[in-house]
Structure formats: C-alpha cells, structure tokens
N, C-alpha and C. Protein backbone atom coordinates (compact mmCIF):
# COMPACT_ATOMS: atom_id res chain seq x y z
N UNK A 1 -37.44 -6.71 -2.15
CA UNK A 1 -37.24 -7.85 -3.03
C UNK A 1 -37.35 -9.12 -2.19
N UNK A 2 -38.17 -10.24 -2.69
CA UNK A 2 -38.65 -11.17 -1.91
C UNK A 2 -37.62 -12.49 -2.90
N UNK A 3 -36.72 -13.11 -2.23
CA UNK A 3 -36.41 -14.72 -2.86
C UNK A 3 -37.24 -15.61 -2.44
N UNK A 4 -36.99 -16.72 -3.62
CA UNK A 4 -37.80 -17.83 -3.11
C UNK A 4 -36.74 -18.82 -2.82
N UNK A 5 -37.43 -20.23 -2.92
CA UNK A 5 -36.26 -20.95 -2.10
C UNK A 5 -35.31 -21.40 -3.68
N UNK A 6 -36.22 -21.04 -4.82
CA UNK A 6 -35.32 -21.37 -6.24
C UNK A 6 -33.49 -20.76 -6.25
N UNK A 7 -34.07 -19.49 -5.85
CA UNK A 7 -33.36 -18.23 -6.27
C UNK A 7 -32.35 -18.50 -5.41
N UNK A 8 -32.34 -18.65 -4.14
CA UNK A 8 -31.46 -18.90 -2.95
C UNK A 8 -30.75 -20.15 -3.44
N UNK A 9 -31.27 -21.63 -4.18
CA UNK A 9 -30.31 -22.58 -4.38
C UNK A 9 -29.74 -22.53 -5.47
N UNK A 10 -29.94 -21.13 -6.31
CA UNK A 10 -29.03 -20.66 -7.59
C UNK A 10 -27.85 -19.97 -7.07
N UNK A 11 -28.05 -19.25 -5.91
CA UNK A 11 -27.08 -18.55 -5.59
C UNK A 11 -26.25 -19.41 -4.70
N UNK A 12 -26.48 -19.99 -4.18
CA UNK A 12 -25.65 -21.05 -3.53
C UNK A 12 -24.72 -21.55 -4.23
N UNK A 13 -25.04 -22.01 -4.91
CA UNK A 13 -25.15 -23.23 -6.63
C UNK A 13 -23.85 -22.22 -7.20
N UNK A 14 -23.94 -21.00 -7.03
CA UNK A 14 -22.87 -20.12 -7.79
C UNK A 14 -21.42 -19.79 -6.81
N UNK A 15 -22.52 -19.46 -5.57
CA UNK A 15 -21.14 -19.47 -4.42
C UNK A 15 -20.65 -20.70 -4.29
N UNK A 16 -21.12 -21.98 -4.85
CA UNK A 16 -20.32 -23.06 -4.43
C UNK A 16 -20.59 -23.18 -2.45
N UNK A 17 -21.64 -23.13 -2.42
CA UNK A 17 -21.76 -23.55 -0.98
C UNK A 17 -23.22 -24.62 -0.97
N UNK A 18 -22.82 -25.73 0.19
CA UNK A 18 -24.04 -26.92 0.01
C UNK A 18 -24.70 -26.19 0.77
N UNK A 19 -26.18 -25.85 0.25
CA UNK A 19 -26.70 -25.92 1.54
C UNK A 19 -28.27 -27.21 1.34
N UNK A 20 -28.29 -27.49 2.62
CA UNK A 20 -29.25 -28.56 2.74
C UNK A 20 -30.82 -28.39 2.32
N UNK A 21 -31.71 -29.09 1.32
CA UNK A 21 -33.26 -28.54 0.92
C UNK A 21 -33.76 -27.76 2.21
N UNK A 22 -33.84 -28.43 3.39
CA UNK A 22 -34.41 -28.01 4.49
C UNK A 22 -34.10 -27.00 4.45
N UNK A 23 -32.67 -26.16 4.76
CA UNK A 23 -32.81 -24.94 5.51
C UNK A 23 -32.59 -23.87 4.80
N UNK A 24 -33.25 -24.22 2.56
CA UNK A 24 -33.70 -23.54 1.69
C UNK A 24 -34.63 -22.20 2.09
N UNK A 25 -35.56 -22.64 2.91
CA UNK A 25 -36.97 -21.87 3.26
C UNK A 25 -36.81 -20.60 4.29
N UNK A 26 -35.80 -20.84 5.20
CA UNK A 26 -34.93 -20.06 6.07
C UNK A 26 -34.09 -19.35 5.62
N UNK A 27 -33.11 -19.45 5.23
CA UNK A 27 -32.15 -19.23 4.62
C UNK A 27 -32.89 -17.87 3.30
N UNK A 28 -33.68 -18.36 2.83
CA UNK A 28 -34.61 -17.03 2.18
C UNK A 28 -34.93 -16.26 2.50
N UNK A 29 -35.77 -16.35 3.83
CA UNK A 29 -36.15 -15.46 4.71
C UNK A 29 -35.26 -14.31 5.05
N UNK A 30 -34.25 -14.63 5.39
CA UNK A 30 -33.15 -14.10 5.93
C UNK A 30 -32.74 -13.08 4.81
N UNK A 31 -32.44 -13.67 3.84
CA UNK A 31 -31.95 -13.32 2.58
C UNK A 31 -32.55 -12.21 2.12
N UNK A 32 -34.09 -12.29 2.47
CA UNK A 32 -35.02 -11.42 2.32
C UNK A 32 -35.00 -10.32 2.93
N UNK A 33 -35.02 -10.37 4.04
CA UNK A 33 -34.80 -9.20 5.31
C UNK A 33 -33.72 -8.69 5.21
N UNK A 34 -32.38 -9.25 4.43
CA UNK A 34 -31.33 -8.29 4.30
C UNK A 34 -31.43 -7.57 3.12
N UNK A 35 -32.33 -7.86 2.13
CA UNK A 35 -32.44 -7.00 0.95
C UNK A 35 -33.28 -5.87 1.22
N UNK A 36 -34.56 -6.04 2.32
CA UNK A 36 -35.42 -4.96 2.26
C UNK A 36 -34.51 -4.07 3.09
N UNK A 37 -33.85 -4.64 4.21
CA UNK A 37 -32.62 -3.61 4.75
C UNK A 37 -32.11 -2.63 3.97
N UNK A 38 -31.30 -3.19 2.55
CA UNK A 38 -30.45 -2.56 2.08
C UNK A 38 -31.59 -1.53 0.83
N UNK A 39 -32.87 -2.23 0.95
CA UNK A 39 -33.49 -0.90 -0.26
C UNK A 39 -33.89 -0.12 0.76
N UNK A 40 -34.04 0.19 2.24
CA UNK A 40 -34.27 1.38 2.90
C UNK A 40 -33.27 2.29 2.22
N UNK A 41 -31.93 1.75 2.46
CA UNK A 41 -30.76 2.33 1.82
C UNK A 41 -30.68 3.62 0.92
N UNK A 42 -31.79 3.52 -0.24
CA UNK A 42 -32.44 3.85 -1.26
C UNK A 42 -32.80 5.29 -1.27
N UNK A 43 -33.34 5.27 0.11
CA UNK A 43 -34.16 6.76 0.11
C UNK A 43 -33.38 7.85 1.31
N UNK A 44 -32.32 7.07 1.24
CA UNK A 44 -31.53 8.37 1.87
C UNK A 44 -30.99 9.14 1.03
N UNK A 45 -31.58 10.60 1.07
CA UNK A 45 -30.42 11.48 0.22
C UNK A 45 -28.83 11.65 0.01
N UNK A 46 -28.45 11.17 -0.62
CA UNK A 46 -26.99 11.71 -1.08
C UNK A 46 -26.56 12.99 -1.87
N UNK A 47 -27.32 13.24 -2.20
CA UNK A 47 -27.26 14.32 -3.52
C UNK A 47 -25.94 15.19 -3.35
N UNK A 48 -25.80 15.83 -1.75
CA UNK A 48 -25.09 16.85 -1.50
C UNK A 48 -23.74 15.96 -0.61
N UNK A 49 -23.79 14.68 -0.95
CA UNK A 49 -22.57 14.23 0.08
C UNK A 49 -21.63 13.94 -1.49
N UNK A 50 -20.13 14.44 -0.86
CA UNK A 50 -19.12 14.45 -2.14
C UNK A 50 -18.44 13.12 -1.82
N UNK A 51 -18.15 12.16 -2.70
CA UNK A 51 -17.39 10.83 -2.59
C UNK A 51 -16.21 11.00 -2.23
N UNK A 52 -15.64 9.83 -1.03
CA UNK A 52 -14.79 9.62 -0.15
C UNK A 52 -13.80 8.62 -0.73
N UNK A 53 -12.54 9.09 -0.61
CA UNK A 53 -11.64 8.04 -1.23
C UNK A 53 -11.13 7.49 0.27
N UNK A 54 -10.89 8.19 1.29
CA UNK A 54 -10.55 8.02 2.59
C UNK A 54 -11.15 8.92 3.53
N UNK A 55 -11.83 8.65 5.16
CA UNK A 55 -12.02 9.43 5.86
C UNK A 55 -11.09 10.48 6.44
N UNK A 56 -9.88 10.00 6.44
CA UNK A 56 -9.02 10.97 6.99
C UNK A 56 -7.40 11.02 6.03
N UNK A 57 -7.81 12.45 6.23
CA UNK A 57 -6.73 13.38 4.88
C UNK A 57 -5.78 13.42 5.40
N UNK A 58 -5.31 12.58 4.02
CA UNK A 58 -3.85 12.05 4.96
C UNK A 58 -2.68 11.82 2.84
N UNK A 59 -1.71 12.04 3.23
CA UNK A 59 -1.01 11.98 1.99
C UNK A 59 0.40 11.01 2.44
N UNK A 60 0.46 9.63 1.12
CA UNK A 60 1.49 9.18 1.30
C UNK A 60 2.72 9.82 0.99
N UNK A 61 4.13 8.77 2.32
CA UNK A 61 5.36 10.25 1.89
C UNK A 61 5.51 8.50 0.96
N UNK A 62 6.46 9.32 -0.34
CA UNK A 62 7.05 8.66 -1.42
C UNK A 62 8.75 8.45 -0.57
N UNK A 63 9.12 7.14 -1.10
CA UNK A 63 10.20 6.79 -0.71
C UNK A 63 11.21 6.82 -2.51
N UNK A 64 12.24 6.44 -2.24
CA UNK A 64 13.33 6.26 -3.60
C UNK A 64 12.66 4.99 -4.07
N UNK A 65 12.64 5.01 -5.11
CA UNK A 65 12.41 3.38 -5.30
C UNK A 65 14.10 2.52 -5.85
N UNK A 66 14.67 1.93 -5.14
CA UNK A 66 15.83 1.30 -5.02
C UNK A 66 15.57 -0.17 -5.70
N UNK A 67 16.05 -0.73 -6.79
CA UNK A 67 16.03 -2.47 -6.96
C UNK A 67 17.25 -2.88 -6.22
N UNK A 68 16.71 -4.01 -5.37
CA UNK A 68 17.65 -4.94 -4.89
C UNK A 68 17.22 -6.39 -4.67
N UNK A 69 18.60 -7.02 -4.78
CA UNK A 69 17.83 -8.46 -4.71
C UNK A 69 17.49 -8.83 -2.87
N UNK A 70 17.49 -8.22 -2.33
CA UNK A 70 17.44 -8.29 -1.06
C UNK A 70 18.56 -9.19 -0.21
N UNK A 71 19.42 -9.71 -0.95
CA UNK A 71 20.99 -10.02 0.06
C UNK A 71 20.21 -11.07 0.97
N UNK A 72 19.63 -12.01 0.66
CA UNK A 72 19.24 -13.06 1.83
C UNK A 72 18.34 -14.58 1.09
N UNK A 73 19.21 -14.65 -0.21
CA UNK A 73 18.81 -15.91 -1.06
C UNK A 73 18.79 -17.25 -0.31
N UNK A 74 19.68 -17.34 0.30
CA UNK A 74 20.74 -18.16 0.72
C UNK A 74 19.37 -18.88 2.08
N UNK A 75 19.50 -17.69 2.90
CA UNK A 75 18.44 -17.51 3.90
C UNK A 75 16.72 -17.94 3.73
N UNK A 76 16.26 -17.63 2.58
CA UNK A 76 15.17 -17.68 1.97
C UNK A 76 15.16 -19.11 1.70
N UNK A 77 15.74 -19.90 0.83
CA UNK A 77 16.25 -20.70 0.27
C UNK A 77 16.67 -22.01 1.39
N UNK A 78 17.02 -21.55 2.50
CA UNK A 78 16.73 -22.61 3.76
C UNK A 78 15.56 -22.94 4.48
N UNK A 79 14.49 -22.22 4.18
CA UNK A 79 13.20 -23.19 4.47
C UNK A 79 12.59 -23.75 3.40
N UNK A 80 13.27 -23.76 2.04
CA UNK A 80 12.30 -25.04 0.89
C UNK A 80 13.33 -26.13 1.59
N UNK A 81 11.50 -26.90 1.39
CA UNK A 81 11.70 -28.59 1.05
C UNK A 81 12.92 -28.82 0.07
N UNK A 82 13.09 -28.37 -0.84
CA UNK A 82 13.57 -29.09 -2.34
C UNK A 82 14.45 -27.48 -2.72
N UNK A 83 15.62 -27.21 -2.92
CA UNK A 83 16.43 -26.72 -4.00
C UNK A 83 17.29 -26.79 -4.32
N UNK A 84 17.79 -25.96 -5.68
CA UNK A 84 19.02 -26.80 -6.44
C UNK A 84 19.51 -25.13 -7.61
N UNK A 85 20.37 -24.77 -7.57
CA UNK A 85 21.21 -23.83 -8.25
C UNK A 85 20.64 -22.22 -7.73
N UNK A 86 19.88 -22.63 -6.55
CA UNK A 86 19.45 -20.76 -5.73
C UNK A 86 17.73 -20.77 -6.47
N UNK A 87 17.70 -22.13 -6.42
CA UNK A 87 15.73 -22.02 -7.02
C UNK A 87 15.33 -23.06 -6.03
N UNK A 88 13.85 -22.54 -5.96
CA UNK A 88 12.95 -23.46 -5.35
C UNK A 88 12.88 -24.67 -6.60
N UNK A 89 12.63 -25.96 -5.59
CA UNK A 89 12.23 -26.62 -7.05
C UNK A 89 10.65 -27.38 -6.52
N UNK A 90 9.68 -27.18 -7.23
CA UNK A 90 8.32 -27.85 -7.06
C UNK A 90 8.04 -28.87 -8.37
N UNK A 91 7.18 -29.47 -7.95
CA UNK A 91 6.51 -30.14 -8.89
C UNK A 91 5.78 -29.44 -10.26
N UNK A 92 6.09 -30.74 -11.26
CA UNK A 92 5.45 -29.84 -12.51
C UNK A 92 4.46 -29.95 -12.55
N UNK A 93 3.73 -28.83 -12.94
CA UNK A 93 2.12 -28.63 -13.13
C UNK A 93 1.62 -28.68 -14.48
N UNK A 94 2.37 -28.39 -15.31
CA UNK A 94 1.98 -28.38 -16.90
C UNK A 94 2.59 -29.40 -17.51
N UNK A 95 1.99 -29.95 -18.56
CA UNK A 95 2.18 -31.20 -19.22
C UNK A 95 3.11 -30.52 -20.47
C-alpha cells in the first residue's frame, strides 16, 4: 500500500499532530515502507499456531477481597492545596 502526501496530512489531521508541507513527501515514504513491512506479515502461515493470552503459564493466586477505607485520610489529605470536612476541594468545572 502506497500513501500519498494527501493521505499522510489526513492522518496527521486525525492524530492531531502538525506536521510541516515539506516533510509531507518523506514522511510518506516512510509510512510506506512500514506498510509494505507489515503486508509481508500476510503470508506467514498461522493456520496451526493456537492464540496466546500470555507466553508463560502462569495462574493468578486470588486474595480475600476486604473493603477498607484505608486508615490514612488524614495523611492523604495533607498534600491538597485546598481542604475542608476530609474532601479535596477543586475548582468547579460545570456550570
């Protein structure tokens, strides 16, 4: 799959990244060479490889699940800027 320099300032345009007209033409190129990379990809057989959730078989141990407020409000609560009744207080965001 070949981009042109259109296609490359759409995708930019979507990632939200500037990039400069000039280094449109480059920047394709590149773009290019990593796509024909990834359609080699294509013609490797998989057929007989079974999908991997992890390389190594391994099982989590389960703990209790305990609620607590964690005993350290107080503590927490000494590095805000701003609080008042055991709350952070920030600025309002909604009208």
């Amino acid at each position: 799959m070949s981009l042109d320099k259109a296609t490359v300032a759409h995708i930019a345009k979507l990632a939200r990244i500037a990039v400069p007209e000039q280094d449109l033409p480059g920047l394709a190129t590149e773009l290019s060479g990593i796509l024909k990379w990834i359609e080699q990809l294509d013609s490797v057989d998989t057929s007989k490889v079974e999908p991997l959730s992890s390389v190594v078989n391994a099982t989590l141990r389960f703990r209790e699940d305990n609620i607590t407020d964690g005993g350290q409000r107080d503590a927490v609560l000494a590095n805000a800027p701003v609080s008042a009744q055991g709350f952070f207080v920030v600025p309002k965001v909604v009208e």
